[in-house]
N, C-alpha and C. Protein backbone atom coordinates (compact mmCIF):
# COMPACT_ATOMS: atom_id res chain seq x y z
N UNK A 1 0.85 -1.17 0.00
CA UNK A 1 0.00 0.00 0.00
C UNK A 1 0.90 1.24 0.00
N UNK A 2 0.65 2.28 -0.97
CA UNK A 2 1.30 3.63 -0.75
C UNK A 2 0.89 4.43 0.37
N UNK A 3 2.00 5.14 0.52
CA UNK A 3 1.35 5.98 1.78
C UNK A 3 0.49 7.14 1.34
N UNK A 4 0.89 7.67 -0.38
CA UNK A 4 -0.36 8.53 -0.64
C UNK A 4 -1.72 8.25 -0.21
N UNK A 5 -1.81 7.25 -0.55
CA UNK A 5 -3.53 6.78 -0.67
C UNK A 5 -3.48 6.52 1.07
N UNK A 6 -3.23 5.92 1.65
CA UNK A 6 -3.44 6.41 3.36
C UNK A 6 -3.67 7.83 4.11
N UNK A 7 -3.02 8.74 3.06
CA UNK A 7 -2.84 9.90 3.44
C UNK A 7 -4.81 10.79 2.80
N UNK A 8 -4.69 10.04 1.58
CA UNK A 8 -5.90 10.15 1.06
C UNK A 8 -7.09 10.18 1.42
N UNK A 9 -7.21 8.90 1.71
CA UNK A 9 -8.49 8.03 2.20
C UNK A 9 -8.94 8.09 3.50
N UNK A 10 -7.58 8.79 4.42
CA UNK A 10 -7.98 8.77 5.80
C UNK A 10 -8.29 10.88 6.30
N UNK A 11 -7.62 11.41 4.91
CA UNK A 11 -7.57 12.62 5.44
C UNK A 11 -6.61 13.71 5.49
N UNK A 12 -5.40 12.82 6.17
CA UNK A 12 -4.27 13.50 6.72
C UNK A 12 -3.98 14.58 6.34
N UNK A 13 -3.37 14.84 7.41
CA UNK A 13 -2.66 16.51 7.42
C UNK A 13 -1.18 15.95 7.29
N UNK A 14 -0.13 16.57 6.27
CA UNK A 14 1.07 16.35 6.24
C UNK A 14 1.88 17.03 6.93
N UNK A 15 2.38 17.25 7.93
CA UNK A 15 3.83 17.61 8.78
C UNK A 15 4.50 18.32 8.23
N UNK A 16 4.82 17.28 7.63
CA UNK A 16 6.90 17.40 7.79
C UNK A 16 7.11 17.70 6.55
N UNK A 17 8.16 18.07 5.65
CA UNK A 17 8.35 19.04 4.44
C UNK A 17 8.28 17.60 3.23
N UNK A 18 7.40 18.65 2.49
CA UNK A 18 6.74 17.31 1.35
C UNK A 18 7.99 15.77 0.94
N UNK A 19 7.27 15.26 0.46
CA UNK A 19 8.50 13.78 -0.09
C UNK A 19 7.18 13.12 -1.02
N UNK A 20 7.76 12.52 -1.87
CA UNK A 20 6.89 11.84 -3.05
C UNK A 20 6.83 10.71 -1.80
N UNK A 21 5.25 11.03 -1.70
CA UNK A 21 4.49 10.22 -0.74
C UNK A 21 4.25 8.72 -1.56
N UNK A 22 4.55 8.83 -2.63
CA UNK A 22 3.46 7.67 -3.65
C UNK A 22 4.74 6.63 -4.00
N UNK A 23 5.83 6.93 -3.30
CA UNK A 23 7.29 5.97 -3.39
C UNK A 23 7.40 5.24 -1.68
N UNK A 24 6.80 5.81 -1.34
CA UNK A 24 6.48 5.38 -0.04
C UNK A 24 5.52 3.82 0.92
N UNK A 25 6.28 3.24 0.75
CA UNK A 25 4.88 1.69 0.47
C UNK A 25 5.25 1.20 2.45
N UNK A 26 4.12 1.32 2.73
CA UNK A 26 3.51 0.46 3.90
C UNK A 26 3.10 -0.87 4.40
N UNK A 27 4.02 -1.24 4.76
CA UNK A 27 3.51 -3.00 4.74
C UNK A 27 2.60 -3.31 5.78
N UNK A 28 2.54 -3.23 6.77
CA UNK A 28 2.15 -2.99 8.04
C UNK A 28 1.84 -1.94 8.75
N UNK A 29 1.26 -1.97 10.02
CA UNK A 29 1.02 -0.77 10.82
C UNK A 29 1.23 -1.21 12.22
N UNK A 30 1.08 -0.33 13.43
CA UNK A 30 1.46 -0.04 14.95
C UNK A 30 0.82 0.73 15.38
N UNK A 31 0.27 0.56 16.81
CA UNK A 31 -0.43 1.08 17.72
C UNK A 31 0.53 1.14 18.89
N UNK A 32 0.74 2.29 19.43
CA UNK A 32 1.44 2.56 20.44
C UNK A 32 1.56 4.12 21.39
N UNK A 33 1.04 3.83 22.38
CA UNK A 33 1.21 5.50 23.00
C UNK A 33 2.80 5.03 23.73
N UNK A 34 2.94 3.61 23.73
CA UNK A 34 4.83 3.43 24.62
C UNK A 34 5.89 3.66 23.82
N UNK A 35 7.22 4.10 23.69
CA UNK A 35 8.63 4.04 22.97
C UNK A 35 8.67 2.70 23.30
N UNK A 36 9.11 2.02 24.74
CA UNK A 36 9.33 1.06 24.18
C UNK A 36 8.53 -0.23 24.04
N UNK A 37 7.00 -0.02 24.02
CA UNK A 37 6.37 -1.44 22.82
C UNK A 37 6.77 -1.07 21.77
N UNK A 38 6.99 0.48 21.23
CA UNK A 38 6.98 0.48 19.63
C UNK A 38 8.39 -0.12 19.54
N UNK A 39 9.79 0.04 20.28
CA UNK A 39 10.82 -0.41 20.29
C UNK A 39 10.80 -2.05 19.71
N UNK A 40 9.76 -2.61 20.72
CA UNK A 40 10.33 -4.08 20.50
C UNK A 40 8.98 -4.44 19.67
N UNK A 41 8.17 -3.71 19.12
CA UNK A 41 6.92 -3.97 18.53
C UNK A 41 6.55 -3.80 17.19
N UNK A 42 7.03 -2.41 17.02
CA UNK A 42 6.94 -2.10 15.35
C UNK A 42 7.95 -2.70 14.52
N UNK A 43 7.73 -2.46 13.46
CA UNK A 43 8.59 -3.35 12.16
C UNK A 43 8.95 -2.34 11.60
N UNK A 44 10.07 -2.58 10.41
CA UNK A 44 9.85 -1.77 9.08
C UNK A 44 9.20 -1.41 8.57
N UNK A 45 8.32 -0.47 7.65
CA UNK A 45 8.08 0.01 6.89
C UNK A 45 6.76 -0.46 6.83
N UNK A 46 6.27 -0.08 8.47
CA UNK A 46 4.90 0.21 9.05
C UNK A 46 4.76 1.79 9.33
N UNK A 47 3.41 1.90 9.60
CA UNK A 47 2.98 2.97 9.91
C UNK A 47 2.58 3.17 11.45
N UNK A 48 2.84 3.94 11.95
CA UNK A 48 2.60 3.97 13.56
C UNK A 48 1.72 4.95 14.33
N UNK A 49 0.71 4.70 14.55
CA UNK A 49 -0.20 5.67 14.95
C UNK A 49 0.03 5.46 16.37
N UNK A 50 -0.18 6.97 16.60
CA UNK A 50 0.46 7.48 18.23
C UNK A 50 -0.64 8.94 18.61
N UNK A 51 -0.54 8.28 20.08
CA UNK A 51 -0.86 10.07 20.17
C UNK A 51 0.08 11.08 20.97
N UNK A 52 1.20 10.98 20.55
CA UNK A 52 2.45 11.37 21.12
C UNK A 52 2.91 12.50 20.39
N UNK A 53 3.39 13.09 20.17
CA UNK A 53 4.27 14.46 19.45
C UNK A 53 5.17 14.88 20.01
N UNK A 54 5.60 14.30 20.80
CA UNK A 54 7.22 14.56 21.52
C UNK A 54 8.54 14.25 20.08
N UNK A 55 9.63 14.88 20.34
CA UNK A 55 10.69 14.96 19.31
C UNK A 55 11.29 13.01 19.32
N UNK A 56 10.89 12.52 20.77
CA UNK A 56 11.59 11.13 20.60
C UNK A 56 10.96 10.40 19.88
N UNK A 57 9.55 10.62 19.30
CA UNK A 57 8.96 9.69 18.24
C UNK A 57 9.78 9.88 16.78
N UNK A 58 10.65 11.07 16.33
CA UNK A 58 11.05 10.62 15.65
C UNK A 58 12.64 9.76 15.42
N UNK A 59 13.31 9.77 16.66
CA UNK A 59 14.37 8.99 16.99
C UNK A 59 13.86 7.58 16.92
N UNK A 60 12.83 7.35 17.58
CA UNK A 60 12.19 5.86 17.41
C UNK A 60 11.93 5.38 15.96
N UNK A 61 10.89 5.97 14.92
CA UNK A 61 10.59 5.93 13.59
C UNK A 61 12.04 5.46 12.87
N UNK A 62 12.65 6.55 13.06
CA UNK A 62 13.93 6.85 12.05
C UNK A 62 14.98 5.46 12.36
N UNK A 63 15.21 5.53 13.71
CA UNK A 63 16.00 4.05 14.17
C UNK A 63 14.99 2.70 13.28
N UNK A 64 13.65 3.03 13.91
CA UNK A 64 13.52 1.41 12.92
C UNK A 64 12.56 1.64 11.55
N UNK A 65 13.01 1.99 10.82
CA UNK A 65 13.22 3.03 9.35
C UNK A 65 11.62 2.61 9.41
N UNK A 66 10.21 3.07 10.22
CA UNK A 66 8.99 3.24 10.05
C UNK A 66 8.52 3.96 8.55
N UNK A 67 7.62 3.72 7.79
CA UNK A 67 6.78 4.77 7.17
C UNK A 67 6.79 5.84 7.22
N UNK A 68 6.08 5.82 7.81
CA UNK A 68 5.13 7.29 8.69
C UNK A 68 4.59 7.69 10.12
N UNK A 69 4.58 8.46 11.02
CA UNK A 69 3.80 8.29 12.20
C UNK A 69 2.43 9.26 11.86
N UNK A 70 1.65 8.39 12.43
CA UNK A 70 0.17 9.60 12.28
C UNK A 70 -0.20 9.61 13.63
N UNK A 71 -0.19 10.47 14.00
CA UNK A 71 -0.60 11.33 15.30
C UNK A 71 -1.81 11.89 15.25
N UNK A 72 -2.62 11.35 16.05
CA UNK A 72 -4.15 11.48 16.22
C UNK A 72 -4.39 12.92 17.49
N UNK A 73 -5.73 12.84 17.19
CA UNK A 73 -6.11 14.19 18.18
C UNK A 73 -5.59 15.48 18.34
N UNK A 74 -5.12 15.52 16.76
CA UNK A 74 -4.53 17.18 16.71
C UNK A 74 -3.56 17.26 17.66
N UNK A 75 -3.18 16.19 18.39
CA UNK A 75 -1.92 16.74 18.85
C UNK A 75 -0.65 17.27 18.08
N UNK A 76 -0.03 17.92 18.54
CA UNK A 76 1.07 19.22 17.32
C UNK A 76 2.35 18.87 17.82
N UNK A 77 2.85 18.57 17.26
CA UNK A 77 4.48 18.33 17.10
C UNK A 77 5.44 19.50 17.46
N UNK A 78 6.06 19.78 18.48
CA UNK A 78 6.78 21.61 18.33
C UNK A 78 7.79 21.24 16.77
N UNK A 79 7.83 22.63 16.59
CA UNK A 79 8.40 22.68 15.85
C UNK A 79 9.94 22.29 15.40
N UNK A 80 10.72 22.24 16.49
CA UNK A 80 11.99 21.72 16.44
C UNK A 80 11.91 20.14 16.13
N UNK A 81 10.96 19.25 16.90
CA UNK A 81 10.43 17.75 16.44
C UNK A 81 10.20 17.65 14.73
N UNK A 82 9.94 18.69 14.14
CA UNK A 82 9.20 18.55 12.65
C UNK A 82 10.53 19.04 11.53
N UNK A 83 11.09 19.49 12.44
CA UNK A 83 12.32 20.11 11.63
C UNK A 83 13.76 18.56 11.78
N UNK A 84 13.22 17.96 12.70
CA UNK A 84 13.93 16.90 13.56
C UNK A 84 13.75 15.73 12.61
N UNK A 85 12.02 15.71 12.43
CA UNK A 85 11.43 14.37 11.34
C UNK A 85 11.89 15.09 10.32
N UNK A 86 12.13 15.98 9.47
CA UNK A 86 12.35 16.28 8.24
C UNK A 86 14.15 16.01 7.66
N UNK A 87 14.53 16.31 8.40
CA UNK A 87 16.19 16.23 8.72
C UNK A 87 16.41 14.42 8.42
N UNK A 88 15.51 13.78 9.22
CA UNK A 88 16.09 12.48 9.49
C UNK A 88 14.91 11.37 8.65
N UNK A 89 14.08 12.21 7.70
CA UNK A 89 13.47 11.67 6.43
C UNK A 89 12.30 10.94 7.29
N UNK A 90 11.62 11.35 8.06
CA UNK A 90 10.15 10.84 8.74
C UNK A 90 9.26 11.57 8.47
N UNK A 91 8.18 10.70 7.88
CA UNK A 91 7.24 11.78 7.51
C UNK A 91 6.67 11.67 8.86
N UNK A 92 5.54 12.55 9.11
CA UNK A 92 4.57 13.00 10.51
C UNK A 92 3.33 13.39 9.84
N UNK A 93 2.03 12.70 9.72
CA UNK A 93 1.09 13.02 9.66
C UNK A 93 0.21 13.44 10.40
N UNK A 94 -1.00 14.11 10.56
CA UNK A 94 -1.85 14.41 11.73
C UNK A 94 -3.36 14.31 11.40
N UNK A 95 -4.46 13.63 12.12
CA UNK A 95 -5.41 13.68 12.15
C UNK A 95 -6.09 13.92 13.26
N UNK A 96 -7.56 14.08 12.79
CA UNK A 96 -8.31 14.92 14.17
C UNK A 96 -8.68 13.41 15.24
N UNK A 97 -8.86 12.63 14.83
CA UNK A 97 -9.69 11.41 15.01
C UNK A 97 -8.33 10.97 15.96
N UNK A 98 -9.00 9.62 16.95
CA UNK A 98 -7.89 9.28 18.04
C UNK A 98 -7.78 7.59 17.14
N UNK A 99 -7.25 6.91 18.35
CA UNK A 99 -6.33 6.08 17.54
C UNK A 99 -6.94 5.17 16.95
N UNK A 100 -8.38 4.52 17.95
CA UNK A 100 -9.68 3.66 17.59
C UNK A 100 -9.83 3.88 16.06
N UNK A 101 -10.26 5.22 15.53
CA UNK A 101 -10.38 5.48 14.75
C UNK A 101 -9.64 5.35 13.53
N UNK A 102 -8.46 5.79 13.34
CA UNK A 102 -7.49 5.52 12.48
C UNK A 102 -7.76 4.12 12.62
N UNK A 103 -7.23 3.36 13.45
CA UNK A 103 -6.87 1.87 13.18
C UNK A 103 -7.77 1.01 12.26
N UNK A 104 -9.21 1.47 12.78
CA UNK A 104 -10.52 0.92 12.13
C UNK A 104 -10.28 1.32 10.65
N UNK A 105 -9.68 2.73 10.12
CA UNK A 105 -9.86 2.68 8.79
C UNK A 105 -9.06 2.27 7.94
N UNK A 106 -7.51 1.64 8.86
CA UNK A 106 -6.11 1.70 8.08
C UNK A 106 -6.86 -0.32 7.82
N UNK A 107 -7.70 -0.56 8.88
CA UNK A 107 -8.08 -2.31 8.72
C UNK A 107 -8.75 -2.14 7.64
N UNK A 108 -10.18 -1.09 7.44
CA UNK A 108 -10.62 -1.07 6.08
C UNK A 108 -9.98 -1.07 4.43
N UNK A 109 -8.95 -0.09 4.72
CA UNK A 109 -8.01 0.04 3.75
C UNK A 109 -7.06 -1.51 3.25
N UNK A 110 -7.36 -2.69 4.07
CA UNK A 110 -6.64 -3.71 3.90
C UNK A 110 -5.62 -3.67 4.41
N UNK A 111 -4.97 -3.05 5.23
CA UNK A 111 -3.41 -2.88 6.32
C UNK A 111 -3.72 -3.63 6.94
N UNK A 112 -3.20 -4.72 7.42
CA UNK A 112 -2.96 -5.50 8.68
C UNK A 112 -1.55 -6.25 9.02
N UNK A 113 -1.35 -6.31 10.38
CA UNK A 113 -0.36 -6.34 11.53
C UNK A 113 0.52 -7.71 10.46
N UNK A 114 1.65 -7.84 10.66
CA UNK A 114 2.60 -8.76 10.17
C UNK A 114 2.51 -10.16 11.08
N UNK A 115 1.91 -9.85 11.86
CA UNK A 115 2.40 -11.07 12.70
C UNK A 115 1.11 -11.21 13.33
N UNK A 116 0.15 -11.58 12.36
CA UNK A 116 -0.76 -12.13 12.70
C UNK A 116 -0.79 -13.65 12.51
């Protein structure tokens, strides 16, 4: 799955300074408000929905070369974090909706967990 069409279908607000979203492929996804479940939890080149916006989500992403993070509930990233994901090639998406939500539509979209 591209991450355009996630970005599409669900809404998103883009972050972090543009990147050809449509080279971008998602195998999987993650649920996590912890660093470390996402540590020992997420995969590669999943997507990780959080409702976090602290600068260490993108040290986490970037270490285990994630997708994308989408950050639910309008929570806002400071700006040094976005300049932080952009630097170190993470995209940061944002939606209004919390995580229930996203998850339900990334399952509609056909995304599901690797290790099922």
């Amino acid at each position: 799955m591209k991450l355009n069409n996630i970005v599409k279908d669900l809404d998103l607000k883009v972050l972090t300074s543009p990147v050809e979203l449509s080279t971008v492929d998602v195998e999987t996804g993650y649920c996590s408000d912890l660093l470390s479940c996402v540590m020992t939890g997420a995969e590669a080149g999943a997507v990780w929905v959080t409702l976090m916006a602290h600068g260490n989500i993108v040290a986490v992403a970037a270490l285990l070369d994630i997708s994308a993070v989408i950050i639910t509930e309008d929570a806002q990233p400071e700006e040094d974090t976005l300049k932080l994901a952009t630097e170190k090639g993470v995209t940061l998406l944002s939606s209004p909706y919390d995580n229930f939500h996203i998850i339900g539509k990334l399952w509609e979209l056909g995304l599901r967990a690797k290790k099922d």
